[in-house]
Protein backbone atom coordinates (compact mmCIF):
# COMPACT_ATOMS: atom_id res chain seq x y z
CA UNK A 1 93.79 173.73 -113.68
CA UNK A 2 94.95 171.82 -110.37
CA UNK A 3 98.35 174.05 -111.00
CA UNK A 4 96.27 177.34 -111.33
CA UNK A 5 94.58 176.40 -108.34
CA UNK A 6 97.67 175.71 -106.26
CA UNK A 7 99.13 178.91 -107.04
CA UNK A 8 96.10 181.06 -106.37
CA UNK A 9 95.91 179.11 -102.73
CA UNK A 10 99.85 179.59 -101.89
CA UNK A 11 99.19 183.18 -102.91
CA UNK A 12 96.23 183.58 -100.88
CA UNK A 13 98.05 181.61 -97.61
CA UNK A 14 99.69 184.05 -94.84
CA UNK A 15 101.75 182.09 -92.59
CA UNK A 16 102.03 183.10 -88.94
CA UNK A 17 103.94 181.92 -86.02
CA UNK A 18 102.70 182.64 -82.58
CA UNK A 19 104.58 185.33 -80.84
CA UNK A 20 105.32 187.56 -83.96
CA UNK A 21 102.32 189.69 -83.64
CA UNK A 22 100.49 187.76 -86.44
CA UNK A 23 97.63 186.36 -84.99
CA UNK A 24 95.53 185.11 -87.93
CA UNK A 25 94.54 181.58 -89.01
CA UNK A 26 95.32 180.31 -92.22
CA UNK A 27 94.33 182.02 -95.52
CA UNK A 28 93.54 185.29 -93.53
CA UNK A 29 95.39 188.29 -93.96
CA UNK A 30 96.68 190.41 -90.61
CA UNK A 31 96.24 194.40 -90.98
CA UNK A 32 95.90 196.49 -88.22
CA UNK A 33 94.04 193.97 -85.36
CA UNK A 34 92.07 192.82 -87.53
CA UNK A 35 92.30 189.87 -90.24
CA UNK A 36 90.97 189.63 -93.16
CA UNK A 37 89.43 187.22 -95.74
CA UNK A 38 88.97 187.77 -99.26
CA UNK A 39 86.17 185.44 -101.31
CA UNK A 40 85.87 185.79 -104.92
CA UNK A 41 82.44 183.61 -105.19
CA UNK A 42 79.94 186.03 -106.30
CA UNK A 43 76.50 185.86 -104.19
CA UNK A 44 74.27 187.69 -102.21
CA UNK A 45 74.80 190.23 -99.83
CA UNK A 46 72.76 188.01 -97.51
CA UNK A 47 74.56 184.70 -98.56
CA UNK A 48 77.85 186.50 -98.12
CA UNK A 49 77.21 187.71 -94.58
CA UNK A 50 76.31 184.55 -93.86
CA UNK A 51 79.23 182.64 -95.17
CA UNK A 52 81.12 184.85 -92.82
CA UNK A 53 79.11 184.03 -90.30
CA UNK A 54 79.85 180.42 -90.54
CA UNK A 55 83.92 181.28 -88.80
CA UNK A 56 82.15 181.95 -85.65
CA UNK A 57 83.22 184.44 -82.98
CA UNK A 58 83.38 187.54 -84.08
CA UNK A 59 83.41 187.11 -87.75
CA UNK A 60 81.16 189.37 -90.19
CA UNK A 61 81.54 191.01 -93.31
CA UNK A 62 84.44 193.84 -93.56
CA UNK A 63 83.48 196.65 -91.46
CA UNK A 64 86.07 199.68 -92.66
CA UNK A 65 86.62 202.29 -90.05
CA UNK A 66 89.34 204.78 -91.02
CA UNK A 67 90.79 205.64 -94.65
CA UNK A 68 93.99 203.48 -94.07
CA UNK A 69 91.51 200.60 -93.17
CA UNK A 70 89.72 201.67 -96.59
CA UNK A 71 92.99 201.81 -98.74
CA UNK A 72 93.93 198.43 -97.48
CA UNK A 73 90.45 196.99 -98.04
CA UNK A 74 90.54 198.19 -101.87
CA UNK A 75 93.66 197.22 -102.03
CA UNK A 76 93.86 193.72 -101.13
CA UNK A 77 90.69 193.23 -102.97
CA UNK A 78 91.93 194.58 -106.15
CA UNK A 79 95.54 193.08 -106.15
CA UNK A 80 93.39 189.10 -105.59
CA UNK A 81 90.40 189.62 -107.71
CA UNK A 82 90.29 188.14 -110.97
CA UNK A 83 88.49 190.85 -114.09
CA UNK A 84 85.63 189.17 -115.68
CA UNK A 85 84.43 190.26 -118.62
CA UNK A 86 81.40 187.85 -118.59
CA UNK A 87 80.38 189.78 -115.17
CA UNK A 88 80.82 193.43 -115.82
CA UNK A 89 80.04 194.82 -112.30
CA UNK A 90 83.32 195.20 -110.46
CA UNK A 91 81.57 195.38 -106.78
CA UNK A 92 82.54 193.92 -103.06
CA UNK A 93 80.35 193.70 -100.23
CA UNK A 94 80.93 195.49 -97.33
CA UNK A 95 78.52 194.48 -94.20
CA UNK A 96 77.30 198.66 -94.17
CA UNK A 97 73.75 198.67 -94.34
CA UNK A 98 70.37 200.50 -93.89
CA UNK A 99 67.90 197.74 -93.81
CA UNK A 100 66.32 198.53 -90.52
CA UNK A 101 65.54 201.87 -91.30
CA UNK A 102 66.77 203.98 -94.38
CA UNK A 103 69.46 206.78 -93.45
CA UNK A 104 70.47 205.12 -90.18
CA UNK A 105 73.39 203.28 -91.07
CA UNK A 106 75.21 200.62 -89.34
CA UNK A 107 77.87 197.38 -89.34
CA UNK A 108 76.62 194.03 -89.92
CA UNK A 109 79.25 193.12 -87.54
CA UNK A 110 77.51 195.73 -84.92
CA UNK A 111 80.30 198.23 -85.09
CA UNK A 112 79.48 202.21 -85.46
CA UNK A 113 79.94 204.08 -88.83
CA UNK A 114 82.63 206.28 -87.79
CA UNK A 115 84.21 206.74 -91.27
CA UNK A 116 82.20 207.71 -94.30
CA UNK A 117 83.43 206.74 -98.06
CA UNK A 118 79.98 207.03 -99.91
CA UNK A 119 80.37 207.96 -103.75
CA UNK A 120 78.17 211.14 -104.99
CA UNK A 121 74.59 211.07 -104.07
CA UNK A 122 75.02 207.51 -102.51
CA UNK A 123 74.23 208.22 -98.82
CA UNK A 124 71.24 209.61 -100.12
CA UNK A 125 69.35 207.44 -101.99
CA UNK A 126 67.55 204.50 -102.15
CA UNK A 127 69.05 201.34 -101.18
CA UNK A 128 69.87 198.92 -97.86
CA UNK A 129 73.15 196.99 -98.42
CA UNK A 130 76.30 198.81 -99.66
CA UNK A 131 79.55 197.73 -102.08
CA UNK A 132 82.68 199.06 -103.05
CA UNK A 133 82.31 199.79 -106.38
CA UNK A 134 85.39 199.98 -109.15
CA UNK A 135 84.54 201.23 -112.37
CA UNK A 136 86.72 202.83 -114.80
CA UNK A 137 86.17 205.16 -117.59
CA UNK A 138 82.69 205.94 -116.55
CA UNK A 139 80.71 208.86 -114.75
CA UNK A 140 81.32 206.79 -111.23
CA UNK A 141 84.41 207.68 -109.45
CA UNK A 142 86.61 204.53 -108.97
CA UNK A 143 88.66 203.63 -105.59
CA UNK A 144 86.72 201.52 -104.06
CA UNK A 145 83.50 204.56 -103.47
CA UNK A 146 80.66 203.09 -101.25
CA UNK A 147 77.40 202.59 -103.26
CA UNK A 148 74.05 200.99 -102.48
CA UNK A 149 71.55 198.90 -103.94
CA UNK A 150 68.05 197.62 -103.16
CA UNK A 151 67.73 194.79 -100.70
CA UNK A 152 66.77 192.18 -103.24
CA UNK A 153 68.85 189.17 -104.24
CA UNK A 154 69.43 189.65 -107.82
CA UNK A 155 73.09 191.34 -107.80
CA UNK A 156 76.37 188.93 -106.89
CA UNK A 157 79.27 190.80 -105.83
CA UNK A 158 82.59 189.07 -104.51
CA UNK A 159 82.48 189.73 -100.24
CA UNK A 160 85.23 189.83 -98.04
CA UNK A 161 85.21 188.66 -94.14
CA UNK A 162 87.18 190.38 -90.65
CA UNK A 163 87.90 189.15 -87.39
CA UNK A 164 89.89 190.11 -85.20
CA UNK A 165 92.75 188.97 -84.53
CA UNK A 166 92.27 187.95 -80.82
CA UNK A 167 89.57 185.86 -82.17
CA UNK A 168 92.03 184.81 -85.52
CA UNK A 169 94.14 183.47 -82.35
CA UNK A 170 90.63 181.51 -81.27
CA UNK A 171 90.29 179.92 -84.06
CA UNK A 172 94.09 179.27 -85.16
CA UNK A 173 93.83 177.37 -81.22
CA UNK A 174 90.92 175.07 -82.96
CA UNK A 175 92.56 174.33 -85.84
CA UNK A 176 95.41 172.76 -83.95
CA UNK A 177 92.97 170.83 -82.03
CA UNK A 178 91.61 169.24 -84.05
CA UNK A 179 94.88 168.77 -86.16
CA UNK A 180 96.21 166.75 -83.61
CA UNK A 181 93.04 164.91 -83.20
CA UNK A 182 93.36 163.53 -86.77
């Protein structure tokens, strides 16, 4: 188990020196500006935002902006996340939401929706907090699709976090601190 472990956390780890554009602290993953996180706990939307949340800075659930940001996004989640046959529902959060008022979506990190990747009829209907969904061999299209579901706590998806990485750089400067400190 301890050996299982290991390797899933040297897999996970992205080194980065100062200097060579990589700007992300431990265990994050550079793309773009941005870093990324990828936790395969399965909670709440709500308890997954927060978890983010708990980085500081800038730090939210992944906010996808482009369809290069998407691909990467789908990508890194499916080439880390483990199939479960005891949990059937191959989701992700994504911090895109309606909650304040339905149709007028919007970032939990604050950012615009600029880039749309809903699945058939999922813009449309009922529901607040959004996944990408992955299910093969069934009527929903898989790649990662945005769906919904009802703002209530009773569905755990796996979640993955961004920064950016000016403040990845922020918080790789704390982790020295208090580094040296011990």
């Amino acid at each position: 188990m301890a050996l299982k472990l290991l390797l899933i956390v040297n897999l996970l780890v992205v080194f980065c020196s100062v200097g060579d554009g990589c700007d992300c602290p431990t265990f994050w993953t550079p793309w773009g500006d941005n870093c990324y996180r990828y936790f395969g706990a399965r909670v709440s939307w709500y308890d997954a935002k927060n978890h983010c949340r708990t980085f500081g800075g800038c730090v939210d659930l992944v906010s996808i902006h482009s369809q290069s940001e998407q691909d990467f996004v789908y990508d890194y989640w499916k080439s880390l996340r483990e199939e479960d046959t005891t949990y059937p529902k191959p989701g992700m959060w994504i911090g895109l939401n309606d909650i304040e008022q339905e149709g007028s979506f919007v970032w939990s990190d604050g950012t615009s929706l600029n880039y749309r990747h809903f699945d058939t009829d999922q813009e449309t209907q009922d529901g607040d907090i959004y996944f990408l969904w992955d299910v093969h061999n069934s009527k929903w299209n898989p790649k990662g699709k945005w769906h919904n579901h009802l703002n209530t706590p009773d569905w755990y998806f796996q979640f993955m976090c961004k920064m950016s990485q000016e403040s990845g750089e922020q918080l790789r400067e704390a982790e020295k601190c208090l580094a040296n400190k011990t």
